[in-house]
Protein backbone atom coordinates (compact mmCIF):
# COMPACT_ATOMS: atom_id res chain seq x y z
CA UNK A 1 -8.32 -18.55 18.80
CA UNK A 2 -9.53 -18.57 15.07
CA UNK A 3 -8.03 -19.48 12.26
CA UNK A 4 -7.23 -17.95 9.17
CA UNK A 5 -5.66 -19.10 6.35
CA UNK A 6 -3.84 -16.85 3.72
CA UNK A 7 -3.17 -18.21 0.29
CA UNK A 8 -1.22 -16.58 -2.41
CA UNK A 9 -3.59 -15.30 -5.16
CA UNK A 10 -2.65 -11.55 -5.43
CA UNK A 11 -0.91 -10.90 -8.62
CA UNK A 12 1.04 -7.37 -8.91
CA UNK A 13 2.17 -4.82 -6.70
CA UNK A 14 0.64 -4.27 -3.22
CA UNK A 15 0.42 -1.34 -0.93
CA UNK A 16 -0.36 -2.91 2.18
CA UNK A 17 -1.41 -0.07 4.65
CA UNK A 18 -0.72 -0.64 8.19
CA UNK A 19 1.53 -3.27 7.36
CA UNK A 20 3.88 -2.81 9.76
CA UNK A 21 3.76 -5.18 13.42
CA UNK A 22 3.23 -8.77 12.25
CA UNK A 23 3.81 -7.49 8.40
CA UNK A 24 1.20 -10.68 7.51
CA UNK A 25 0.79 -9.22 3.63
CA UNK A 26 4.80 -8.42 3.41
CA UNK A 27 5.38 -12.07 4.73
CA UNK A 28 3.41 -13.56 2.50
CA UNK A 29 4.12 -11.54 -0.78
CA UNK A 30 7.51 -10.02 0.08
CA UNK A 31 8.88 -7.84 -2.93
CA UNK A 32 5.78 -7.38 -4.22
CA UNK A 33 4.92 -5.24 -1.02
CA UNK A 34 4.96 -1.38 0.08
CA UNK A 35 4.20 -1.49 3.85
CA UNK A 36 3.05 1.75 5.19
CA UNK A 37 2.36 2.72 8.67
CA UNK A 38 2.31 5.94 10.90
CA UNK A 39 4.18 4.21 13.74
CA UNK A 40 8.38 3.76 13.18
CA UNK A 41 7.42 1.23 15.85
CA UNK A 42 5.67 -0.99 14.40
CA UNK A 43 7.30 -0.97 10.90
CA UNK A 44 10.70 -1.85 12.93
CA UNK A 45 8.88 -5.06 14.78
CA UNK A 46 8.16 -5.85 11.04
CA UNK A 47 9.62 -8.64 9.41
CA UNK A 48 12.47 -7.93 6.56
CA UNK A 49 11.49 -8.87 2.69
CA UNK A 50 9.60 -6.09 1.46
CA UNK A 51 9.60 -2.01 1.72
CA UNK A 52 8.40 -0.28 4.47
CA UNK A 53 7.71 3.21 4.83
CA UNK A 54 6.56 5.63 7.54
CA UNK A 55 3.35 7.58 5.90
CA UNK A 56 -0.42 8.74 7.22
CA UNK A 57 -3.20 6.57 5.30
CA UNK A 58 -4.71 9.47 4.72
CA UNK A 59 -1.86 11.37 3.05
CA UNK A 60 -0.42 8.91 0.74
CA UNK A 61 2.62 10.11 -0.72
CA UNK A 62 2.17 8.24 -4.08
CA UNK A 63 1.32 9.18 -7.61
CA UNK A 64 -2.51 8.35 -8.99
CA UNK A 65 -2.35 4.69 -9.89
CA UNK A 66 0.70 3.69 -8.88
CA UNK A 67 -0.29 -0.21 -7.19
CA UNK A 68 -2.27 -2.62 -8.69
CA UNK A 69 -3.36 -3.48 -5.39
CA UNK A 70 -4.51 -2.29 -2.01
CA UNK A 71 -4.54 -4.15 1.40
CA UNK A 72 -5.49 -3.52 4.78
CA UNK A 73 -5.01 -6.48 7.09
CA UNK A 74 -6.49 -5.76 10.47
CA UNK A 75 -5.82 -2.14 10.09
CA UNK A 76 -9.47 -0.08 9.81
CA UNK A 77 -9.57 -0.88 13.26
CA UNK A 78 -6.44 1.30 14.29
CA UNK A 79 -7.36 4.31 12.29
CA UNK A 80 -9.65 6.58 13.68
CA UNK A 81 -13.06 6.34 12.66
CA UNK A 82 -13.05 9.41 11.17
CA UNK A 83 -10.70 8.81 9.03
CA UNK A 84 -11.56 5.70 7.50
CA UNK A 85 -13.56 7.63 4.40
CA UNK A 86 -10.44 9.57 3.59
CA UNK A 87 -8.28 6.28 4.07
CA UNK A 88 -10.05 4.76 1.39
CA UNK A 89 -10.11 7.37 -0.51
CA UNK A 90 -6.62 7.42 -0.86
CA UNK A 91 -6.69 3.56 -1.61
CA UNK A 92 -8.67 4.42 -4.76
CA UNK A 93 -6.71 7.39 -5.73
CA UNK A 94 -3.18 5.61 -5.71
CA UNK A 95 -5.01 2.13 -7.08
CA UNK A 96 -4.57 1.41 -10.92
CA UNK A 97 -7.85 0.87 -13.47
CA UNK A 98 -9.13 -2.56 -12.55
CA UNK A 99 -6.89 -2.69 -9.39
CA UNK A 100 -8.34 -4.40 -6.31
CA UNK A 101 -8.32 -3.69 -2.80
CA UNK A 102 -8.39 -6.62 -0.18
CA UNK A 103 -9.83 -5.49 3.36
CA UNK A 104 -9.54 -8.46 6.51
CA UNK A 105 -11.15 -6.98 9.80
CA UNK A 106 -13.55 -8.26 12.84
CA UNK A 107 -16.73 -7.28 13.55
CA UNK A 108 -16.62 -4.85 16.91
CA UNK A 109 -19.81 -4.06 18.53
CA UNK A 110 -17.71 -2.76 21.32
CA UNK A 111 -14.38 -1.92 22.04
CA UNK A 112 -14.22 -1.68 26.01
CA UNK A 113 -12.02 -3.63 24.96
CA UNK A 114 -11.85 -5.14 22.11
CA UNK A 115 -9.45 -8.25 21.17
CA UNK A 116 -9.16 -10.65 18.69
CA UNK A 117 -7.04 -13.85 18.92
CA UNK A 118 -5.75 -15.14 15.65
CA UNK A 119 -4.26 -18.36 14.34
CA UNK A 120 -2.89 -16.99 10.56
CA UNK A 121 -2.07 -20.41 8.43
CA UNK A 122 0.21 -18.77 5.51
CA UNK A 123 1.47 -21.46 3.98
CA UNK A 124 5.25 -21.50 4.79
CA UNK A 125 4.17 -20.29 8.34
CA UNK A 126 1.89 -19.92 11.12
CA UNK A 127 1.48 -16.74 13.54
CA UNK A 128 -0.28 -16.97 16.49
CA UNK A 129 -1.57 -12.95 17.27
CA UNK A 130 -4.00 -10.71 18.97
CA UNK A 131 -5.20 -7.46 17.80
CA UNK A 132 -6.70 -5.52 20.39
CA UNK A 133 -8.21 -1.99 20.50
CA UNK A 134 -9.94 0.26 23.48
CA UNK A 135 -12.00 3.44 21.41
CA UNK A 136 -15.71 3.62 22.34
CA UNK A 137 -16.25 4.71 18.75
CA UNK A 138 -14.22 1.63 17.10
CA UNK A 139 -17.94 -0.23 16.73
CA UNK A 140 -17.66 -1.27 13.18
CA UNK A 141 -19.19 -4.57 11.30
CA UNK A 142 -19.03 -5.17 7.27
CA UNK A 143 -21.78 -3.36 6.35
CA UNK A 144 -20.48 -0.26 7.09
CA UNK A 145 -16.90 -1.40 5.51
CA UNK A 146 -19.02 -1.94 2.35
CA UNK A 147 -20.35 1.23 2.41
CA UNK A 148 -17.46 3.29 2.84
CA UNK A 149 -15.69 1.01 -0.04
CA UNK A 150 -19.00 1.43 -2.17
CA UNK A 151 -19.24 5.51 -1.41
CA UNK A 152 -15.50 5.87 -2.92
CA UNK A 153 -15.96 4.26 -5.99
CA UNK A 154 -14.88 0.33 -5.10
CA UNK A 155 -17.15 -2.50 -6.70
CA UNK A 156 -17.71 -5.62 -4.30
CA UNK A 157 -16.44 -8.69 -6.00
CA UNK A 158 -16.51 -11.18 -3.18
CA UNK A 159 -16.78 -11.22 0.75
CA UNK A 160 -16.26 -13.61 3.05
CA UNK A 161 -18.00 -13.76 6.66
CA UNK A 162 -16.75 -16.78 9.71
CA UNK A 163 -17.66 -16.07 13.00
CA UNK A 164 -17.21 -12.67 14.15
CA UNK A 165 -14.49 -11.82 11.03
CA UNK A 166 -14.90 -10.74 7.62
CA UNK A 167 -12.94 -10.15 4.59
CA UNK A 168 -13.54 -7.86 0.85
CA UNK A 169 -12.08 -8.10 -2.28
CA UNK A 170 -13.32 -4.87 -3.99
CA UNK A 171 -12.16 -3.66 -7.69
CA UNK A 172 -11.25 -0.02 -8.92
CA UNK A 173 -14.12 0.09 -11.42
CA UNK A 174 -12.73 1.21 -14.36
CA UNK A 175 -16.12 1.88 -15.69
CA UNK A 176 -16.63 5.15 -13.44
């Protein structure tokens, strides 16, 4: 089990894609949240308190800059691979100026499986989870995150690396 604990810094409104399941963004920020995810599933196991809304990551059905920020909480490793350029992408395209985009994920050499067992300290609450995954093309570390964030436009403004997890807080630089 590792732990992870979530504070509340992010000021503004969030899209929070793949927020549905465990909802760990919409429980921590509530109103301030627009969960998205493809599954009806998983946005019904979601917690109450903030909007969720059945939509393809790679489709967003927002105007340009709408949010003023972008999360993804354990959710690259869902999407398939070969979508994760367009994904974030569409994070940039429906981010404002200056927004940010906040990216938690593991580090996945393989995925034969692959499962992660989480202790999430937020405060008011603690969740004890696993995310798990079986794609033999799910290998991913934070390198290649970077990149993809980098290639669309995102400017790295902090990272964060314990054992085999990792976490980004990128900008919208408003200087492109």
């Amino acid at each position: 089990m590792i732990k992870i604990t979530m504070s509340q810094e992010i000021k503004g409104s969030i899209l929070d894609i793949g927020g549905g399941g465990e909802g760990i963004i919409g429980r921590i920020y509530q109103s301030q949240v627009t969960a998205i995810d493809k599954s009806q599933e998983e946005l019904d196991e979601a917690p109450d308190g903030f909007t969720k809304l059945r939509m393809d990551a790679c489709d967003l059905e927002f105007e340009d800059q709408t949010f003023d920020n972008v999360s993804l909480f354990y959710s690259l490793m869902f999407i398939d691979k070969k979508q994760h350029s367009q994904v974030i992408a569409e994070a940039y395209r429906v981010l404002k100026r200056g927004g940010n985009l906040y990216i938690w994920d593991s580090i996945i050499r393989q995925a034969d499986p692959f499962i992660v067992n989480l202790q999430i300290d937020m405060g008011q609450e603690v969740i004890e989870t696993s995310y798990g995954i079986y794609d033999p093309d799910a290998d991913q570390d934070q390198d290649y995150v970077l990149t993809l964030c980098q290639k669309a436009g995102f400017r790295l403004l902090e990272t964060k690396t314990e054992r085999e997890l990792f976490s980004f807080h990128f900008i919208k630089d408003d200087r492109l």
